[in-house]
N, C-alpha and C. Protein backbone atom coordinates (compact mmCIF):
# COMPACT_ATOMS: atom_id res chain seq x y z
N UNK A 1 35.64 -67.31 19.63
CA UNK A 1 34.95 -67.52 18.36
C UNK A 1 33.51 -67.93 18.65
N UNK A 2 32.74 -67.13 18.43
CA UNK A 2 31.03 -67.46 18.20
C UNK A 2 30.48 -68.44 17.41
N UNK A 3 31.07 -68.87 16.16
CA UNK A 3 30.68 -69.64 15.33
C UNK A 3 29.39 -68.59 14.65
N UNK A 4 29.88 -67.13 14.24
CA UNK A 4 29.43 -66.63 13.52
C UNK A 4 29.83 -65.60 12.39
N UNK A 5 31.05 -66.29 12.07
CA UNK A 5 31.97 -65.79 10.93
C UNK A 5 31.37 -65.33 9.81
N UNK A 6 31.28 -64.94 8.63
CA UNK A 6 30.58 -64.68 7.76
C UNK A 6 29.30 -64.63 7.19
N UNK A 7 28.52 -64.36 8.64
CA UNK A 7 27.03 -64.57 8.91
C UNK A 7 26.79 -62.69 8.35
N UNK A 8 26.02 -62.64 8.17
CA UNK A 8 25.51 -60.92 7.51
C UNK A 8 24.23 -60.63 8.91
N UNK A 9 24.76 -59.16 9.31
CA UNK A 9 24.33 -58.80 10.64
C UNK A 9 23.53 -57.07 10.33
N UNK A 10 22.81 -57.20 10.92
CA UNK A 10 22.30 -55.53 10.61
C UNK A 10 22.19 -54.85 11.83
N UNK A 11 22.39 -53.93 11.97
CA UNK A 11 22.03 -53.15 13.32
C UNK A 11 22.07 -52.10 13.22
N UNK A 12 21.05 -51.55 14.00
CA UNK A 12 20.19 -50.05 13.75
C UNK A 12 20.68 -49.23 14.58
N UNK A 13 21.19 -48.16 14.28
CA UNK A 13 21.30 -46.97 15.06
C UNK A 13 22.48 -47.07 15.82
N UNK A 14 24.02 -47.08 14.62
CA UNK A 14 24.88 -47.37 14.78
C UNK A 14 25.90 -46.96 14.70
N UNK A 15 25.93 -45.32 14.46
CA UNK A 15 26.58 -44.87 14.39
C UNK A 15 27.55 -44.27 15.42
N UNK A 16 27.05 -44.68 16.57
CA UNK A 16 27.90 -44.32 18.04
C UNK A 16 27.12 -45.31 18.74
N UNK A 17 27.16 -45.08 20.16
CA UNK A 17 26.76 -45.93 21.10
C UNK A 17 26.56 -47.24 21.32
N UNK A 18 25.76 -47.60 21.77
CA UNK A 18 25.42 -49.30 22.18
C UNK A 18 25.05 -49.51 20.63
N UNK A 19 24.81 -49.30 19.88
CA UNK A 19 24.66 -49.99 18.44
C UNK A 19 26.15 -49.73 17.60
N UNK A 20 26.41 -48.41 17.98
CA UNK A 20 27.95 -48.92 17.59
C UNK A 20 29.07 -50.09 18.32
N UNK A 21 28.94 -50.28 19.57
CA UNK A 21 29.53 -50.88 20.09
C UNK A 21 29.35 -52.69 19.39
N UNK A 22 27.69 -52.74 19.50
CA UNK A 22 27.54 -54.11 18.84
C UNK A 22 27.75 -54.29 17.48
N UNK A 23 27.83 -53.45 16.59
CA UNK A 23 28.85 -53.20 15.08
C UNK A 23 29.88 -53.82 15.70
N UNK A 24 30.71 -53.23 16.38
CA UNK A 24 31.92 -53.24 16.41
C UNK A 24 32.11 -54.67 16.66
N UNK A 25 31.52 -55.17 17.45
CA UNK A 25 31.73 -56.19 18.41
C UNK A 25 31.46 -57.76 17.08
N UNK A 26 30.59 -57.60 16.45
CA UNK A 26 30.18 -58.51 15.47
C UNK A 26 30.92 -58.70 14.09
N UNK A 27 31.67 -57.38 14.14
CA UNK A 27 32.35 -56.99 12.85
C UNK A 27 33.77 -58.02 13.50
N UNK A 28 34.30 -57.29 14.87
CA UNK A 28 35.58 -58.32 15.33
C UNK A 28 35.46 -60.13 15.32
N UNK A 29 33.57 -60.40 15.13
CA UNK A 29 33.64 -61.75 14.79
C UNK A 29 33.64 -62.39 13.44
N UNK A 30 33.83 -61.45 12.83
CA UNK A 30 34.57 -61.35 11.17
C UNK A 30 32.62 -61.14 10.36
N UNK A 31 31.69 -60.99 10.88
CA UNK A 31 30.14 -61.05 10.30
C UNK A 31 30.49 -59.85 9.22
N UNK A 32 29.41 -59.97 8.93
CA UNK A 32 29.56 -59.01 7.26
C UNK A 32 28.32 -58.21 8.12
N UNK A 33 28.52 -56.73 7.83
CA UNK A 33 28.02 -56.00 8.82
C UNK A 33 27.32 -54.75 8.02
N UNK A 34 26.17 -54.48 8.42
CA UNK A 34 25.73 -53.40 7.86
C UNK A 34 25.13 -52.79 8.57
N UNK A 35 24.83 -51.11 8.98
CA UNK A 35 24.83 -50.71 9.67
C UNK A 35 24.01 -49.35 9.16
N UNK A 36 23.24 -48.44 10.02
CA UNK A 36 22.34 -47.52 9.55
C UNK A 36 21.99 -46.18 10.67
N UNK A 37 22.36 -45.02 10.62
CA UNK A 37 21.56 -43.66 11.40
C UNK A 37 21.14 -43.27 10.38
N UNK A 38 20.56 -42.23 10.88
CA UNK A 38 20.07 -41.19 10.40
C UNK A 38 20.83 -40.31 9.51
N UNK A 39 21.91 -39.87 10.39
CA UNK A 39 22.90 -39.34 9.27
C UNK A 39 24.09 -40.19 8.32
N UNK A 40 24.07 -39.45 7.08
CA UNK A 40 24.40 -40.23 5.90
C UNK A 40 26.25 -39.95 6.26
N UNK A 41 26.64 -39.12 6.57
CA UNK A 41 28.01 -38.84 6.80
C UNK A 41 28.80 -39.73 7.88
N UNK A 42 27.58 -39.77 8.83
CA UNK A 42 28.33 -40.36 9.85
C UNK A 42 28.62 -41.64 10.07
N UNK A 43 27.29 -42.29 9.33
CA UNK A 43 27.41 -43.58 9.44
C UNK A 43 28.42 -43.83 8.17
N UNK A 44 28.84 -43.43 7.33
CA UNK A 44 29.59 -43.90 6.35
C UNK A 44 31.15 -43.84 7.15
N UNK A 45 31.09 -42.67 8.08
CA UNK A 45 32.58 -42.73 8.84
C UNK A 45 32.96 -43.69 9.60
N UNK A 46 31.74 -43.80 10.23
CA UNK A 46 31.66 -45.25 11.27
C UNK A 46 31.78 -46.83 10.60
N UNK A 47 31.30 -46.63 10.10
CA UNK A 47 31.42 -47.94 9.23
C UNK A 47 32.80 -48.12 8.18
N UNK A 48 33.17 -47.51 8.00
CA UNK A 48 35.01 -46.96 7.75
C UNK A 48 35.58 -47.61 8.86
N UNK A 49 35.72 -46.80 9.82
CA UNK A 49 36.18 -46.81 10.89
C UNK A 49 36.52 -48.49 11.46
N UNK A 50 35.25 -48.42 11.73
CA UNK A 50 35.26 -50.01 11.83
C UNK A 50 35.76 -51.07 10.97
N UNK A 51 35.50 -51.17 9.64
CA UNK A 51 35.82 -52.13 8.98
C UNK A 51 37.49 -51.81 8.88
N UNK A 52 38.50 -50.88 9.10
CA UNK A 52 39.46 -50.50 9.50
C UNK A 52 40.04 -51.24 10.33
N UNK A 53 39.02 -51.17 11.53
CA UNK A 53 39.72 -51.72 13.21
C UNK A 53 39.59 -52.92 12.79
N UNK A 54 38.44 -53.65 12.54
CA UNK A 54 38.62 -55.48 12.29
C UNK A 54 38.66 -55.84 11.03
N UNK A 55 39.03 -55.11 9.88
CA UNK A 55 39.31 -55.81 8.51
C UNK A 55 37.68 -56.79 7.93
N UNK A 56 36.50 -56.60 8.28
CA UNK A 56 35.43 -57.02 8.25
C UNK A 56 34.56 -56.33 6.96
N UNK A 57 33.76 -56.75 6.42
CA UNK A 57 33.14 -56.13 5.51
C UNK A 57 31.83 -54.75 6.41
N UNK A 58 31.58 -54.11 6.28
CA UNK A 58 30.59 -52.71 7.31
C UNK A 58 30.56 -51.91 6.45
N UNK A 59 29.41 -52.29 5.82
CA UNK A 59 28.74 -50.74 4.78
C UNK A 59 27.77 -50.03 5.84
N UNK A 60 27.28 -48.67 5.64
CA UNK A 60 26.82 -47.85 6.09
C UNK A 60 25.88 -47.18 5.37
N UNK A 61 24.41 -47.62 5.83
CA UNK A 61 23.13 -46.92 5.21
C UNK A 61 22.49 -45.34 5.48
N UNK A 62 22.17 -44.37 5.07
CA UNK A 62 21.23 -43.55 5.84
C UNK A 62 19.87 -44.28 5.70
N UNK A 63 19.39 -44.14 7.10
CA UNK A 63 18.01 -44.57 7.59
C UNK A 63 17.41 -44.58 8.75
N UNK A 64 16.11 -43.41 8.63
CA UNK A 64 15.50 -42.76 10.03
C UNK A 64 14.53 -44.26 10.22
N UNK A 65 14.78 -44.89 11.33
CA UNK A 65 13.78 -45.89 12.11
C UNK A 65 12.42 -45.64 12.27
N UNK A 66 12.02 -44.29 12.35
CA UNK A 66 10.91 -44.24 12.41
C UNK A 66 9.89 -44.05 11.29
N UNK A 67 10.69 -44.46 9.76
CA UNK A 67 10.09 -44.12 8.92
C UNK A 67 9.64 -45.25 8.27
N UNK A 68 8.30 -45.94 8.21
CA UNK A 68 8.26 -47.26 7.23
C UNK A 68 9.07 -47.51 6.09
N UNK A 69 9.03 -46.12 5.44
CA UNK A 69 9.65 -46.55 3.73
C UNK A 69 11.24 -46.44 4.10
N UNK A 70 11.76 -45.28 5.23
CA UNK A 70 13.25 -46.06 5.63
C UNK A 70 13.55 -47.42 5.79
N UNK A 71 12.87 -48.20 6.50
CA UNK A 71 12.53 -49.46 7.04
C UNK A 71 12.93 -50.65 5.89
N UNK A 72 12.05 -50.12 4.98
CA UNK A 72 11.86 -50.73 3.92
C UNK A 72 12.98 -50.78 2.79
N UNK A 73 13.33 -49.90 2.66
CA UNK A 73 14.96 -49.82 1.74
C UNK A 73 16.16 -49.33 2.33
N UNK A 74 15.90 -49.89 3.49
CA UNK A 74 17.37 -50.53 4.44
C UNK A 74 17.41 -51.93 3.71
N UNK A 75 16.60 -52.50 4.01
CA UNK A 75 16.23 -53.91 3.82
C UNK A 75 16.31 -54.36 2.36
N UNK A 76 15.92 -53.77 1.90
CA UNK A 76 16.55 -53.90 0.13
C UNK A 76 17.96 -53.62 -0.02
N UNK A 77 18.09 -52.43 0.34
CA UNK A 77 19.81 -51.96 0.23
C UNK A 77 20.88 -53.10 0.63
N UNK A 78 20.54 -53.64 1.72
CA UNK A 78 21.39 -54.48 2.56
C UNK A 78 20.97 -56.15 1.79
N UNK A 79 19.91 -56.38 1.14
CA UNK A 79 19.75 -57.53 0.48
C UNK A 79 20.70 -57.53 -0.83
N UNK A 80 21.26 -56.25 -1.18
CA UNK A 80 21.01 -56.32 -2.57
C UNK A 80 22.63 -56.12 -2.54
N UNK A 81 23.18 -55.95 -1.32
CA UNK A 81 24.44 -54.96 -1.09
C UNK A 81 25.20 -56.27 -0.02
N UNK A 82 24.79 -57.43 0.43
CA UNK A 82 25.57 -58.01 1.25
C UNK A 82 24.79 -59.37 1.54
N UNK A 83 23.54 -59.38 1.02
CA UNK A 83 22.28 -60.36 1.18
C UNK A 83 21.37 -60.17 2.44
N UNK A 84 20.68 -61.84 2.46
CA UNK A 84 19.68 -61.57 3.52
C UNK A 84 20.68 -61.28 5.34
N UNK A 85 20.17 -60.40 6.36
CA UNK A 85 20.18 -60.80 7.38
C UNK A 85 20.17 -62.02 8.25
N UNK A 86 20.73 -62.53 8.70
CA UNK A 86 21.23 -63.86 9.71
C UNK A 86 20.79 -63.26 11.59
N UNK A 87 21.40 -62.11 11.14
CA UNK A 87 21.37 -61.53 12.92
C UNK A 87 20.96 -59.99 12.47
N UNK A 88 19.93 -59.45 13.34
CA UNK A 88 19.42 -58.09 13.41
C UNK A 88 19.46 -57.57 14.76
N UNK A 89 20.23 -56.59 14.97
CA UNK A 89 20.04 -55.90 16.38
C UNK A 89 19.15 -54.59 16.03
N UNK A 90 17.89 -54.64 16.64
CA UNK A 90 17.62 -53.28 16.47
C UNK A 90 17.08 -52.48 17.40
N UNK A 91 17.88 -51.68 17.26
CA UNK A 91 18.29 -50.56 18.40
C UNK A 91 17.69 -49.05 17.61
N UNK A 92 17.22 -48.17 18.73
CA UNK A 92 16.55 -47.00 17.97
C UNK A 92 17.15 -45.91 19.55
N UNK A 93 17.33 -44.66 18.81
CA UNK A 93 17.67 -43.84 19.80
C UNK A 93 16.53 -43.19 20.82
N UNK A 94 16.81 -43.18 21.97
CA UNK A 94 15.71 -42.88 22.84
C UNK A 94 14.68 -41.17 22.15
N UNK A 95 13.21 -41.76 22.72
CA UNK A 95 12.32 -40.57 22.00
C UNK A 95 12.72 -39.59 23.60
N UNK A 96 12.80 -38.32 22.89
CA UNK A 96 13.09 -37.29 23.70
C UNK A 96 12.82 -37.25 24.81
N UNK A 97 13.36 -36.46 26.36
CA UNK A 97 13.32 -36.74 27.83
C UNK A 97 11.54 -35.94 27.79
N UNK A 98 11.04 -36.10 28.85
CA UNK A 98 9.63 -35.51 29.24
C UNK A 98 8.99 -36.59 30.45
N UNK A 99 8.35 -35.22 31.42
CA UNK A 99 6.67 -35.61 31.95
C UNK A 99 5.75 -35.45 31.57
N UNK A 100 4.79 -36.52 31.45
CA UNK A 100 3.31 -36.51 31.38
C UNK A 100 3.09 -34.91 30.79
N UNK A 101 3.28 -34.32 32.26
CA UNK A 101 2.44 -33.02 31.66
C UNK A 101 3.38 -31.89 30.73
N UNK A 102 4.62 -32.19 30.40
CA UNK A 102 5.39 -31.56 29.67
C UNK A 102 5.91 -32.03 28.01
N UNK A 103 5.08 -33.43 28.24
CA UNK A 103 5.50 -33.80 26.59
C UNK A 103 3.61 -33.58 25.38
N UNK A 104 4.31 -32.93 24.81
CA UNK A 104 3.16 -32.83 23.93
C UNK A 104 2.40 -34.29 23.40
N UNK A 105 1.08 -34.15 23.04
CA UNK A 105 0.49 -35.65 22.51
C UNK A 105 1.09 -35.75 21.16
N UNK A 106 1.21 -35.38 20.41
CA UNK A 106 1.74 -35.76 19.19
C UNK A 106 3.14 -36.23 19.79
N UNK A 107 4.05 -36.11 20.21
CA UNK A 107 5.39 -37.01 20.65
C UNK A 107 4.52 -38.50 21.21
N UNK A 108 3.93 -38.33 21.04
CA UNK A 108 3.20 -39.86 21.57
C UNK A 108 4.15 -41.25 20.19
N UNK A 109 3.32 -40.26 19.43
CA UNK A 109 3.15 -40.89 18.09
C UNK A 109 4.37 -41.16 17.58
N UNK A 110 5.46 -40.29 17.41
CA UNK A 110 6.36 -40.21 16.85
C UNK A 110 7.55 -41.09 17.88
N UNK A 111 7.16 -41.00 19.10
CA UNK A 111 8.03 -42.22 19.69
C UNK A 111 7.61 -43.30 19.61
N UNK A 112 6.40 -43.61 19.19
CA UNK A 112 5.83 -44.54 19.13
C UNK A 112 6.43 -45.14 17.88
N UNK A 113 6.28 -44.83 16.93
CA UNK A 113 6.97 -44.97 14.93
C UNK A 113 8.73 -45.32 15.40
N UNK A 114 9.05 -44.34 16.43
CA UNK A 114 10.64 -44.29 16.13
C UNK A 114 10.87 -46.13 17.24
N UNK A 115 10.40 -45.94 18.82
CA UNK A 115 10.35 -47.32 19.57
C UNK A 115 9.96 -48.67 19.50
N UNK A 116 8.90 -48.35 19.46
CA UNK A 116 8.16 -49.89 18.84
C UNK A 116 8.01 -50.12 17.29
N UNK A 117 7.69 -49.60 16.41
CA UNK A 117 7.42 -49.40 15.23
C UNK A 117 8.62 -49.96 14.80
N UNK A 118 9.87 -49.51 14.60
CA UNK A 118 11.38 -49.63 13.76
C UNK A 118 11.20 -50.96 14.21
N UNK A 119 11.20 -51.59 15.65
CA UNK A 119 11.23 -53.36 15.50
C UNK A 119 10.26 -54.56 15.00
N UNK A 120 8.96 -53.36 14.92
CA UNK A 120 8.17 -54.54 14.53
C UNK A 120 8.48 -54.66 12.94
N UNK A 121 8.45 -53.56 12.25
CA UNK A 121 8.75 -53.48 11.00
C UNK A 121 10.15 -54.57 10.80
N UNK A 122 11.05 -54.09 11.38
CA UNK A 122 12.53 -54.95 11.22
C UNK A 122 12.13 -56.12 11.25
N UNK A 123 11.46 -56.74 12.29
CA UNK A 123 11.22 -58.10 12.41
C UNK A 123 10.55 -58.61 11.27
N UNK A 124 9.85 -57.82 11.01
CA UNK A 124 8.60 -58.21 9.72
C UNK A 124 9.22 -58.49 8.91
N UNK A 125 10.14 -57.67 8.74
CA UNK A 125 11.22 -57.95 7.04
C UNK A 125 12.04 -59.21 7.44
N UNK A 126 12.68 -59.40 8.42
CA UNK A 126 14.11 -60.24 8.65
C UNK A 126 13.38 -62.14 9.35
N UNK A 127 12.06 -61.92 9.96
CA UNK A 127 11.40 -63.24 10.60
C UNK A 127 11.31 -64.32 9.23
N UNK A 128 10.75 -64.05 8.09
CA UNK A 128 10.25 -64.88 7.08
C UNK A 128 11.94 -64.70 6.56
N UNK A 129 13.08 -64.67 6.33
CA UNK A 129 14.25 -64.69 5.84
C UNK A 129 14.43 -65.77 6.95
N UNK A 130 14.64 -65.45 8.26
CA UNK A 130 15.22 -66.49 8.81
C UNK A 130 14.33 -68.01 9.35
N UNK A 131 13.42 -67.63 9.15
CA UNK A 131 12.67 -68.97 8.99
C UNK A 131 12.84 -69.98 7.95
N UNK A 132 13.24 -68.92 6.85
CA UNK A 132 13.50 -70.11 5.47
C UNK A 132 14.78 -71.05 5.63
N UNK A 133 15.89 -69.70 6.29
CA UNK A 133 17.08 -70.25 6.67
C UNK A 133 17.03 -71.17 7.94
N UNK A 134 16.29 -71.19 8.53
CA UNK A 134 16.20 -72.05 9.80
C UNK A 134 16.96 -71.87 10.90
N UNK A 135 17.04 -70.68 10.91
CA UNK A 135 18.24 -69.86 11.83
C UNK A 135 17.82 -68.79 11.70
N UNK A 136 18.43 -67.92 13.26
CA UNK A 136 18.84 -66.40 12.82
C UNK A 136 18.63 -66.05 14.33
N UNK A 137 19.03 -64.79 14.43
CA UNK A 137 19.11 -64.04 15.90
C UNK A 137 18.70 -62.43 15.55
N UNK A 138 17.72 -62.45 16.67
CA UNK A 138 17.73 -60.94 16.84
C UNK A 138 17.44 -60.47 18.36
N UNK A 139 18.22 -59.51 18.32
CA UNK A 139 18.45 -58.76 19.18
C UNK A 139 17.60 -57.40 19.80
N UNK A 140 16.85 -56.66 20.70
CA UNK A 140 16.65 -55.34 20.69
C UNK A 140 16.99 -54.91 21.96
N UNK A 141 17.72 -53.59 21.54
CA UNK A 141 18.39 -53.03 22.86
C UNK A 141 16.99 -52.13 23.06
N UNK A 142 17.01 -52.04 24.55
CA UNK A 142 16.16 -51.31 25.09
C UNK A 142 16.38 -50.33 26.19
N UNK A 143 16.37 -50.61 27.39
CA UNK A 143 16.75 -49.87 28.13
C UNK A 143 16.42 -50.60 29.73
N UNK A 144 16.93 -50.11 30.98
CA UNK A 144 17.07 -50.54 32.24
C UNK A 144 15.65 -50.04 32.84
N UNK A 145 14.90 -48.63 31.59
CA UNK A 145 13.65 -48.02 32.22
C UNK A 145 12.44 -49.54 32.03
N UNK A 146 12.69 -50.46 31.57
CA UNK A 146 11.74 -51.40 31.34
C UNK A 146 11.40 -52.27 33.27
N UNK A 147 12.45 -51.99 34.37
CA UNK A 147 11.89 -52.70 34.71
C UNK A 147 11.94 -51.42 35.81
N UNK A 148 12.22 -50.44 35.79
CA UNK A 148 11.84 -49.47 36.90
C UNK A 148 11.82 -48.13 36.46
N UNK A 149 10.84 -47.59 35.76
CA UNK A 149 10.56 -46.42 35.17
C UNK A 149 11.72 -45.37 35.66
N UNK A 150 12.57 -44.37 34.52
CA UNK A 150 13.62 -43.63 35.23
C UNK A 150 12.72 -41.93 34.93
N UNK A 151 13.24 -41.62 36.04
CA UNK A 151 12.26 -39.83 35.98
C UNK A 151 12.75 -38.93 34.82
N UNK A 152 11.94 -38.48 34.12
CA UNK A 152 11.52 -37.48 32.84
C UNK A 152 12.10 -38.03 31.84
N UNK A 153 11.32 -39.37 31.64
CA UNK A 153 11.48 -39.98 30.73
C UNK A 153 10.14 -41.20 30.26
N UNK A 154 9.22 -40.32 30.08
CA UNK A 154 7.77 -40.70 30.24
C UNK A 154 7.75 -41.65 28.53
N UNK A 155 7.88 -41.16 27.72
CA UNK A 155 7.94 -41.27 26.32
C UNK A 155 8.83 -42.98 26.11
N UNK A 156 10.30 -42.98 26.71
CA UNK A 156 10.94 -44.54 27.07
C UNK A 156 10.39 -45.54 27.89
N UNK A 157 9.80 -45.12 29.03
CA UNK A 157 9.42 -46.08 30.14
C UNK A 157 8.08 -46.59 29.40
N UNK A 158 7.44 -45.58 28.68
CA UNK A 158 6.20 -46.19 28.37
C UNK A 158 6.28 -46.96 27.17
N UNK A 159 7.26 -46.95 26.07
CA UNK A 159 7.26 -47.33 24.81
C UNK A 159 8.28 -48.99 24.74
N UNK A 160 8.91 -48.15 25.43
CA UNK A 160 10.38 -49.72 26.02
C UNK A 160 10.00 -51.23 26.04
N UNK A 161 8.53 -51.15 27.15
CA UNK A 161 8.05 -52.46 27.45
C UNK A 161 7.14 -52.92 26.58
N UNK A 162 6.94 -51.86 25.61
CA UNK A 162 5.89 -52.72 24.75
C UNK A 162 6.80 -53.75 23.72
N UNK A 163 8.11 -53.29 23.66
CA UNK A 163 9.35 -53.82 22.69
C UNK A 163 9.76 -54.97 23.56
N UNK A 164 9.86 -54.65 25.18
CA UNK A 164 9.36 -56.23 25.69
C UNK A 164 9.05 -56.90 25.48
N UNK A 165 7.41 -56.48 25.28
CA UNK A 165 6.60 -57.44 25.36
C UNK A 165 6.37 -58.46 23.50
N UNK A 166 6.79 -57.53 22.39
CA UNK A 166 7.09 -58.12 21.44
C UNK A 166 8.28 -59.15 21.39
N UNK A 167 9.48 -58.79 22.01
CA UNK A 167 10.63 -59.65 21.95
C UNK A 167 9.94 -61.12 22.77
N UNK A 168 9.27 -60.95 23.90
CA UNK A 168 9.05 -61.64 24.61
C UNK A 168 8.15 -63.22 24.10
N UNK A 169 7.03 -62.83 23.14
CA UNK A 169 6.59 -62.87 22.28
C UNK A 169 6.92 -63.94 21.24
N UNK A 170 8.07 -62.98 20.40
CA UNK A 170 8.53 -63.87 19.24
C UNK A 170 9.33 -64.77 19.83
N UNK A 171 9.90 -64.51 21.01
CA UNK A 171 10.38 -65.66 21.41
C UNK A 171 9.97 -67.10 21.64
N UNK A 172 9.00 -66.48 22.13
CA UNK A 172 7.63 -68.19 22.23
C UNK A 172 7.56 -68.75 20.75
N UNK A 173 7.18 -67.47 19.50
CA UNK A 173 6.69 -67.79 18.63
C UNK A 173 7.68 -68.30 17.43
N UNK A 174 8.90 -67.87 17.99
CA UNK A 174 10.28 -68.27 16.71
C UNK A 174 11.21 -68.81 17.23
N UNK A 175 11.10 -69.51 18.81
CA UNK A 175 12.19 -70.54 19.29
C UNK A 175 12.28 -72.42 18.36
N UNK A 176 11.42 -72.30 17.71
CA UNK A 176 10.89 -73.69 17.44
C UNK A 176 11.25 -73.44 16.03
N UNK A 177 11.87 -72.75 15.26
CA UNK A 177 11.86 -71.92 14.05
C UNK A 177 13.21 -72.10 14.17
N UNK A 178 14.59 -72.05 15.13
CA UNK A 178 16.05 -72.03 15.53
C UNK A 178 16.11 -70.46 15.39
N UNK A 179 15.16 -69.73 15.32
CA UNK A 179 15.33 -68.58 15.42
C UNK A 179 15.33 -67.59 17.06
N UNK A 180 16.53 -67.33 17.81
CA UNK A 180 16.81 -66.81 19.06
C UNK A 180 16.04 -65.17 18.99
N UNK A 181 15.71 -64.68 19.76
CA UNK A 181 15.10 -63.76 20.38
C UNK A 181 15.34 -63.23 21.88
N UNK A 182 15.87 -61.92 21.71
CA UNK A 182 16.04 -61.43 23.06
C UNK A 182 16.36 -60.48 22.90
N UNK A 183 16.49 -59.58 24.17
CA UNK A 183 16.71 -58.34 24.61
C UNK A 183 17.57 -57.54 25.57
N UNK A 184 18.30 -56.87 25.62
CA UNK A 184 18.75 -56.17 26.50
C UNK A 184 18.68 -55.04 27.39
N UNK A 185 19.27 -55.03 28.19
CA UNK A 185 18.34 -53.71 29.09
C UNK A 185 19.55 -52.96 30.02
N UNK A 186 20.50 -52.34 28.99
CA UNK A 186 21.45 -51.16 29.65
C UNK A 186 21.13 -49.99 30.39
């Protein structure tokens, strides 16, 4: 037992993988869980699914991370649909494989909106909620390319550490707040 029973949890990009897994994992600590991809079908299956396996509350949003106004009415949806956030994991699916000289400049941008962007935004919405509450946790999964660049994958290695260097960050800036900050690196 965590001592985080009926705490309301959000996490991004959850419809499979390491964001499904931490659904899963938060939902078995009975949290009221809400959860968001891109696709509207899937995440509604997943979030089924789950609230199935642990009897937990797990609604299921469509919402592309890299889109501000997605960003933005996740965050309403889930206020209005389960309340404020307590715990945010946010996790975004890696921007497409490439080298230097094989990824176009515009993928700059758009991994840029989908990597760094989806957390600063998330944070933006969920920091002033848990400051009021005097609590809260967030989470961002990242990746293992943060501490040793992995080959043709120019677009992650370069975008990853800047989500570092934000987690790293609010940590200084929202430990004093009871608000936890950190990161992972699968």
């Amino acid at each position: 037992d965590l001592g985080i029973s009926r705490k309301i949890a959000l996490v991004t990009a959850a419809s499979r993988g390491l964001g499904r897994g931490c659904a899963e994992q938060l939902a078995a600590e009975k949290c009221r869980v809400a959860i968001c991809s891109r696709n509207d079908a899937e995440i509604k299956q997943a979030a089924e699914e789950i609230s199935a396996n642990t009897g937990a509350d797990v609604l299921g949003f469509a919402a592309d991370m890299s889109s501000a106004d997605d960003v933005s009415r996740l965050l309403e949806d889930v206020r209005q649909s389960l309340g404020d956030p307590d715990i945010l994991v946010a996790n975004a699916g890696g921007p497409p494989p490439g080298t230097f000289a094989s990824t176009p400049l515009e993928e700059y941008e758009k991994a840029f909106n989908l990597t760094l962007m989806s957390a600063v935004r998330l944070c933006y919405a969920a920091v002033p909620i848990m400051r009021r509450a005097g609590e809260g946790s967030i989470l961002a999964i990242t990746s293992l390319s943060v501490k040793q660049p992995l080959d043709n994958l120019m677009l992650s290695n370069s975008l990853r550490l800047s989500v570092i260097g934000l987690v790293k960050s609010l940590s200084n800036d929202l430990g004093s707040d009871g608000i936890r900050v950190n990161a992972i690196c699968p």
